[in-house]
C-alpha atoms as a PDB file:
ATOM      1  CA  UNK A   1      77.860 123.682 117.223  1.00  0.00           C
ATOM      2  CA  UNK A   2      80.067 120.852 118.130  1.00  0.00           C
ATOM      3  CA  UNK A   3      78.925 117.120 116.411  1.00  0.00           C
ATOM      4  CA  UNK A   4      78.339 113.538 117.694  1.00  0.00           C
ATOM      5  CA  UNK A   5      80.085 110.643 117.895  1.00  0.00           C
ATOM      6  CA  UNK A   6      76.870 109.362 115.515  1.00  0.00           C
ATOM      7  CA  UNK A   7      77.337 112.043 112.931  1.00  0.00           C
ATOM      8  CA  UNK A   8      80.582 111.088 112.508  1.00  0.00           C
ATOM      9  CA  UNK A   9      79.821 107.681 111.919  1.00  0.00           C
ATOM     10  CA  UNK A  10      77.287 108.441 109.455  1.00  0.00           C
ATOM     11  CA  UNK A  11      80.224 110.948 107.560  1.00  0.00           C
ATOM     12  CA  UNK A  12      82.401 107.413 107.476  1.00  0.00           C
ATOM     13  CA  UNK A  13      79.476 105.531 106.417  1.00  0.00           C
ATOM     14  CA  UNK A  14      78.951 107.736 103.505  1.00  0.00           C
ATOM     15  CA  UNK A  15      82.144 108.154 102.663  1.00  0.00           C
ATOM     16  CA  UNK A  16      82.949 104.174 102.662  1.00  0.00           C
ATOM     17  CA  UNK A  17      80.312 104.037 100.133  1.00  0.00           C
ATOM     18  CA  UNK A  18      81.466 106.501  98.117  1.00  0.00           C
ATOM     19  CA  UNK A  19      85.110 104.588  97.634  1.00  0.00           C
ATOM     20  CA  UNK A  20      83.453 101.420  97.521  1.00  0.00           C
ATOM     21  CA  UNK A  21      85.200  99.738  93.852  1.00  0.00           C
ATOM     22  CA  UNK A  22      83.051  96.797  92.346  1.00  0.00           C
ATOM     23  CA  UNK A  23      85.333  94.218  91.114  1.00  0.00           C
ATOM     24  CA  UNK A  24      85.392  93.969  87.130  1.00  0.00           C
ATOM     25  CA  UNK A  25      83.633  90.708  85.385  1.00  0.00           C
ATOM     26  CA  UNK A  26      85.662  87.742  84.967  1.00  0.00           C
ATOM     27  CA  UNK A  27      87.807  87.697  82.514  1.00  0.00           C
ATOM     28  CA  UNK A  28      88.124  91.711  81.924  1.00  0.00           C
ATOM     29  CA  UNK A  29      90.429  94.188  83.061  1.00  0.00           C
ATOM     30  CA  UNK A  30      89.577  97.613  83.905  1.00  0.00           C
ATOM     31  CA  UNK A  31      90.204 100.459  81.214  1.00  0.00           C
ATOM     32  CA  UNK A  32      92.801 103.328  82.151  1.00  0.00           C
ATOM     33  CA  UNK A  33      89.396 105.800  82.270  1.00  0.00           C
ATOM     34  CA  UNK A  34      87.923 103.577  84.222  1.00  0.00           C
ATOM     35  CA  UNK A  35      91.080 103.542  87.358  1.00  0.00           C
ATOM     36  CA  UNK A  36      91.324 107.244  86.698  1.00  0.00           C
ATOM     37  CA  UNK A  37      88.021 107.808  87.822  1.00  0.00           C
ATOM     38  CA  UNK A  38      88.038 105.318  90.717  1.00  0.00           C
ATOM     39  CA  UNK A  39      91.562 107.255  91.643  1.00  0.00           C
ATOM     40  CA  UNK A  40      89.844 110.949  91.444  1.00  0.00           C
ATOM     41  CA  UNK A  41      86.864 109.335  93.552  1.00  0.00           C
ATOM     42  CA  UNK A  42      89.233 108.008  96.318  1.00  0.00           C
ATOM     43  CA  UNK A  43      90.882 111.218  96.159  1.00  0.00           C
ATOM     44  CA  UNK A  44      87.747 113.685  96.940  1.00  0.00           C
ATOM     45  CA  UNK A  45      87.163 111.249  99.494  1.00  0.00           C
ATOM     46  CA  UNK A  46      90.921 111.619 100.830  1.00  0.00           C
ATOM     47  CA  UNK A  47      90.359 115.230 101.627  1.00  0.00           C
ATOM     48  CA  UNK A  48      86.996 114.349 103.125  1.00  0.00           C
ATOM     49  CA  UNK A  49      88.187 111.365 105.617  1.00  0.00           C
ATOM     50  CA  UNK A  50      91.144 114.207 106.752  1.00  0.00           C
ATOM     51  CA  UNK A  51      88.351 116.583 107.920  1.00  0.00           C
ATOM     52  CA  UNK A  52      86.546 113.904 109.117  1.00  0.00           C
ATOM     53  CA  UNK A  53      89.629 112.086 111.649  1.00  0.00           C
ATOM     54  CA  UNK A  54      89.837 115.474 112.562  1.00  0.00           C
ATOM     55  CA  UNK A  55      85.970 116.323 113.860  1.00  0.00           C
ATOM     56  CA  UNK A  56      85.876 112.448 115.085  1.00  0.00           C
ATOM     57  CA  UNK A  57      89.064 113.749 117.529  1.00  0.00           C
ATOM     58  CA  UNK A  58      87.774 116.902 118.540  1.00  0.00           C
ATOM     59  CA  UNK A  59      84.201 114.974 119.191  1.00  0.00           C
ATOM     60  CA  UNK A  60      86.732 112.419 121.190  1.00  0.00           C
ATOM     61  CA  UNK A  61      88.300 115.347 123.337  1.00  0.00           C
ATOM     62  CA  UNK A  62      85.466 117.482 123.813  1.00  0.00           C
ATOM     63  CA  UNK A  63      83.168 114.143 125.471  1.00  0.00           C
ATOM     64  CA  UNK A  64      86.554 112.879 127.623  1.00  0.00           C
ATOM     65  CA  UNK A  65      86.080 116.551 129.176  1.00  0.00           C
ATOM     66  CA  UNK A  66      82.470 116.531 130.056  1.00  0.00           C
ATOM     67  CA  UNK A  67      83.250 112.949 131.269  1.00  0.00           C
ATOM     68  CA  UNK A  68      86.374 114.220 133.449  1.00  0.00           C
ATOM     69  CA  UNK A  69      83.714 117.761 134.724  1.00  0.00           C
ATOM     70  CA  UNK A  70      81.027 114.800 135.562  1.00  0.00           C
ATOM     71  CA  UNK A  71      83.503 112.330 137.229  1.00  0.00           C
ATOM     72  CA  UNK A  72      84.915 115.441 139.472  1.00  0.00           C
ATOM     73  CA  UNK A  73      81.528 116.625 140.299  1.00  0.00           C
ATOM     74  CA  UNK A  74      80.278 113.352 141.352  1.00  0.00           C
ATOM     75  CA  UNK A  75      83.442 112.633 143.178  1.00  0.00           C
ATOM     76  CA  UNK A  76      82.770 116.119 145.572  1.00  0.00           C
ATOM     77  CA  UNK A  77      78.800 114.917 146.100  1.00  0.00           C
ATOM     78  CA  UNK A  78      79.880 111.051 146.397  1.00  0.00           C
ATOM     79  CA  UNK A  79      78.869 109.839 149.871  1.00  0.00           C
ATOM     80  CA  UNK A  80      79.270 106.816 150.816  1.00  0.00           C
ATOM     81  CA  UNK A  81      80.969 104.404 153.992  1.00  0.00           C
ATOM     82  CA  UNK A  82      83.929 103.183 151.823  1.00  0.00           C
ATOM     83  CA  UNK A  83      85.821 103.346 148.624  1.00  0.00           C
ATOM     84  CA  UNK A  84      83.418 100.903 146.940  1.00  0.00           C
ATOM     85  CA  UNK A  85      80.935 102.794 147.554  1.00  0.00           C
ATOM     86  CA  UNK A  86      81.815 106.062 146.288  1.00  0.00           C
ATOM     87  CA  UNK A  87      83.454 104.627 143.411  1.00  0.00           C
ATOM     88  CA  UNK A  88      79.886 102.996 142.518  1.00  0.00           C
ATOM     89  CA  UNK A  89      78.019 106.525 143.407  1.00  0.00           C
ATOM     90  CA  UNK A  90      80.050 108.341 140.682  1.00  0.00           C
ATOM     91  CA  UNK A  91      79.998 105.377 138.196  1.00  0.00           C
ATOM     92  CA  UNK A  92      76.345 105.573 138.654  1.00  0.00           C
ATOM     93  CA  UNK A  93      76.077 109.437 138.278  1.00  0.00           C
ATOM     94  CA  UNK A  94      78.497 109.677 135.417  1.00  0.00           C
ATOM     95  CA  UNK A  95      76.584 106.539 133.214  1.00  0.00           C
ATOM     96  CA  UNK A  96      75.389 108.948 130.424  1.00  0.00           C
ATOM     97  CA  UNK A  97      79.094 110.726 130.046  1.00  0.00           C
ATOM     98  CA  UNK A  98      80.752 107.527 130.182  1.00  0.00           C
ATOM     99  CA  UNK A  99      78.296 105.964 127.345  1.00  0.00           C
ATOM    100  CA  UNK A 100      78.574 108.965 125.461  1.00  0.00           C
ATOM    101  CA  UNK A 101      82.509 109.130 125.630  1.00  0.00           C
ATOM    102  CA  UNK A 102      82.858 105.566 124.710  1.00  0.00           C
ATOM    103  CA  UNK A 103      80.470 106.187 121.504  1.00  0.00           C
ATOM    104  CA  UNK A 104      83.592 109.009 121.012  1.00  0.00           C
ATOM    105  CA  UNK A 105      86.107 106.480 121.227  1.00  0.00           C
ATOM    106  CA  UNK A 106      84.515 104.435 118.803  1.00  0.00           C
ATOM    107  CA  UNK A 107      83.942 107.117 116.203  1.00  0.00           C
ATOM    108  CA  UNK A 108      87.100 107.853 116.432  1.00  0.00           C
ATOM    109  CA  UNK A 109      88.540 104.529 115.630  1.00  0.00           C
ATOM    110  CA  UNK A 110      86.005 104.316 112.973  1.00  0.00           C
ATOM    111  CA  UNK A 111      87.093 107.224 111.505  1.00  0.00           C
ATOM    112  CA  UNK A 112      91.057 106.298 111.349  1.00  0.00           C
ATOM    113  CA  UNK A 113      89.540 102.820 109.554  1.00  0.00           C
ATOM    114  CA  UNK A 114      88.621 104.980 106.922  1.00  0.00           C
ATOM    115  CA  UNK A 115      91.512 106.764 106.388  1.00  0.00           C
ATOM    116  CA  UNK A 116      93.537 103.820 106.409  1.00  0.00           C
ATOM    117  CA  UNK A 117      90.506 102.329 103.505  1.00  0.00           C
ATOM    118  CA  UNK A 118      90.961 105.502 101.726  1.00  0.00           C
ATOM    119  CA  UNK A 119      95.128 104.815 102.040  1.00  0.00           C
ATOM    120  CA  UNK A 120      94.348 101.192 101.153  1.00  0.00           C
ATOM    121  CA  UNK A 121      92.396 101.607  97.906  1.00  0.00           C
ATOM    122  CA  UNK A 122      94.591 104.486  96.483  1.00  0.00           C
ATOM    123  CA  UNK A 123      97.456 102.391  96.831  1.00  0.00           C
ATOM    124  CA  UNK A 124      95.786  99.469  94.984  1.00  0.00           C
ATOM    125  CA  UNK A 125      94.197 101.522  92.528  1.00  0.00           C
ATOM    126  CA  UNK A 126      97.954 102.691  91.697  1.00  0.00           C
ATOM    127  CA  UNK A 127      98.908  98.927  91.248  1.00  0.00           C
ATOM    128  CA  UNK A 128      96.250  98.467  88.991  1.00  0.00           C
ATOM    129  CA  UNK A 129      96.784 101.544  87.137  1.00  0.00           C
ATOM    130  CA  UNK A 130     100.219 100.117  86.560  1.00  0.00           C
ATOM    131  CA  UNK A 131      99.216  96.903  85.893  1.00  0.00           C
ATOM    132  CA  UNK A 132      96.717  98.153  82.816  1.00  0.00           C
ATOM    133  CA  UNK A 133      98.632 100.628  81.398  1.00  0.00           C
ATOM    134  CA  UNK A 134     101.588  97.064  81.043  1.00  0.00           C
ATOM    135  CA  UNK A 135      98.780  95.510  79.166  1.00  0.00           C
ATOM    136  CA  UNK A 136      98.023  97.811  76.726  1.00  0.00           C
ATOM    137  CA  UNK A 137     101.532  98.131  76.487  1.00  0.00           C
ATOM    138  CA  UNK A 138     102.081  94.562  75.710  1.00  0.00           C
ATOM    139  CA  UNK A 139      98.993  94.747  73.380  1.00  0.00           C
ATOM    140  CA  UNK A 140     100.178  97.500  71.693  1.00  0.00           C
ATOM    141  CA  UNK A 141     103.801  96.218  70.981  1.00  0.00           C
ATOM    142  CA  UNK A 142     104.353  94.321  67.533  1.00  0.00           C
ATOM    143  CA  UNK A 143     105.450  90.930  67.970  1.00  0.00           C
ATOM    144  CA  UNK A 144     109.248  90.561  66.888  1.00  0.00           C
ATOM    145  CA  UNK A 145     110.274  87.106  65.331  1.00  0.00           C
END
């Protein structure tokens, strides 16, 4: 059964949530456990956002045809004196397709956001992973006089 530009949202919406990283207190840094579970997180939700571009596209391609089917039929009934006129007959019969298309679009986009998020926060989480594991480093090294 094919989905909707709203499920889709709601999959991002989730999923956004799930990757969502609350900053650490003032003053603290986060612990190496702590990154490597934020990274594994991000990661689950990597594979996720993948499957997810790809149902948000096939959602996108799948409403742009009923839209083009709806836009041909209306164009064959579409009476009218002039050009105008027609052209308003079909934008008027096609409303619900074109709404519905649009919504498409929009999940669509939505759905690249998050996997550019998901791209986003891995490659910080890296940084910081880098970042933290120099600290303990420095903490860890004997000062030499």
């Amino acid at each position: 059964m094919p989905h909707s530009a709203a499920e889709v949202e709601g999959w991002v919406a989730k999923m956004r949530q799930e990757i969502a990283i609350e900053p650490p207190a003032p003053g603290t840094i986060r612990t190496p456990d702590e990154i490597i579970f934020q990274l594994e997180r991000v990661d689950s939700v990597a594979n996720k956002a993948l499957w997810i571009v790809k149902e948000a596209d096939r959602v996108r391609g799948d409403a742009a045809e009923v839209l083009l089917r709806a836009k041909s039929k209306a164009q064959a009934g579409a009476e009218g004196k002039n050009a105008a006129e027609r052209t308003a007959a079909v934008d008027l019969a096609t409303e619900q397709e074109r709404a519905e298309e649009a919504a498409a679009q929009i999940a669509y986009r939505y759905a690249k956001g998050l996997a550019d998020l998901v791209d986003s926060r891995k490659s910080s989480l890296q940084t910081q992973s880098k970042l933290v594991l120099a600290t303990y480093q420095l903490a860890s090294n004997p000062r030499r006089a």
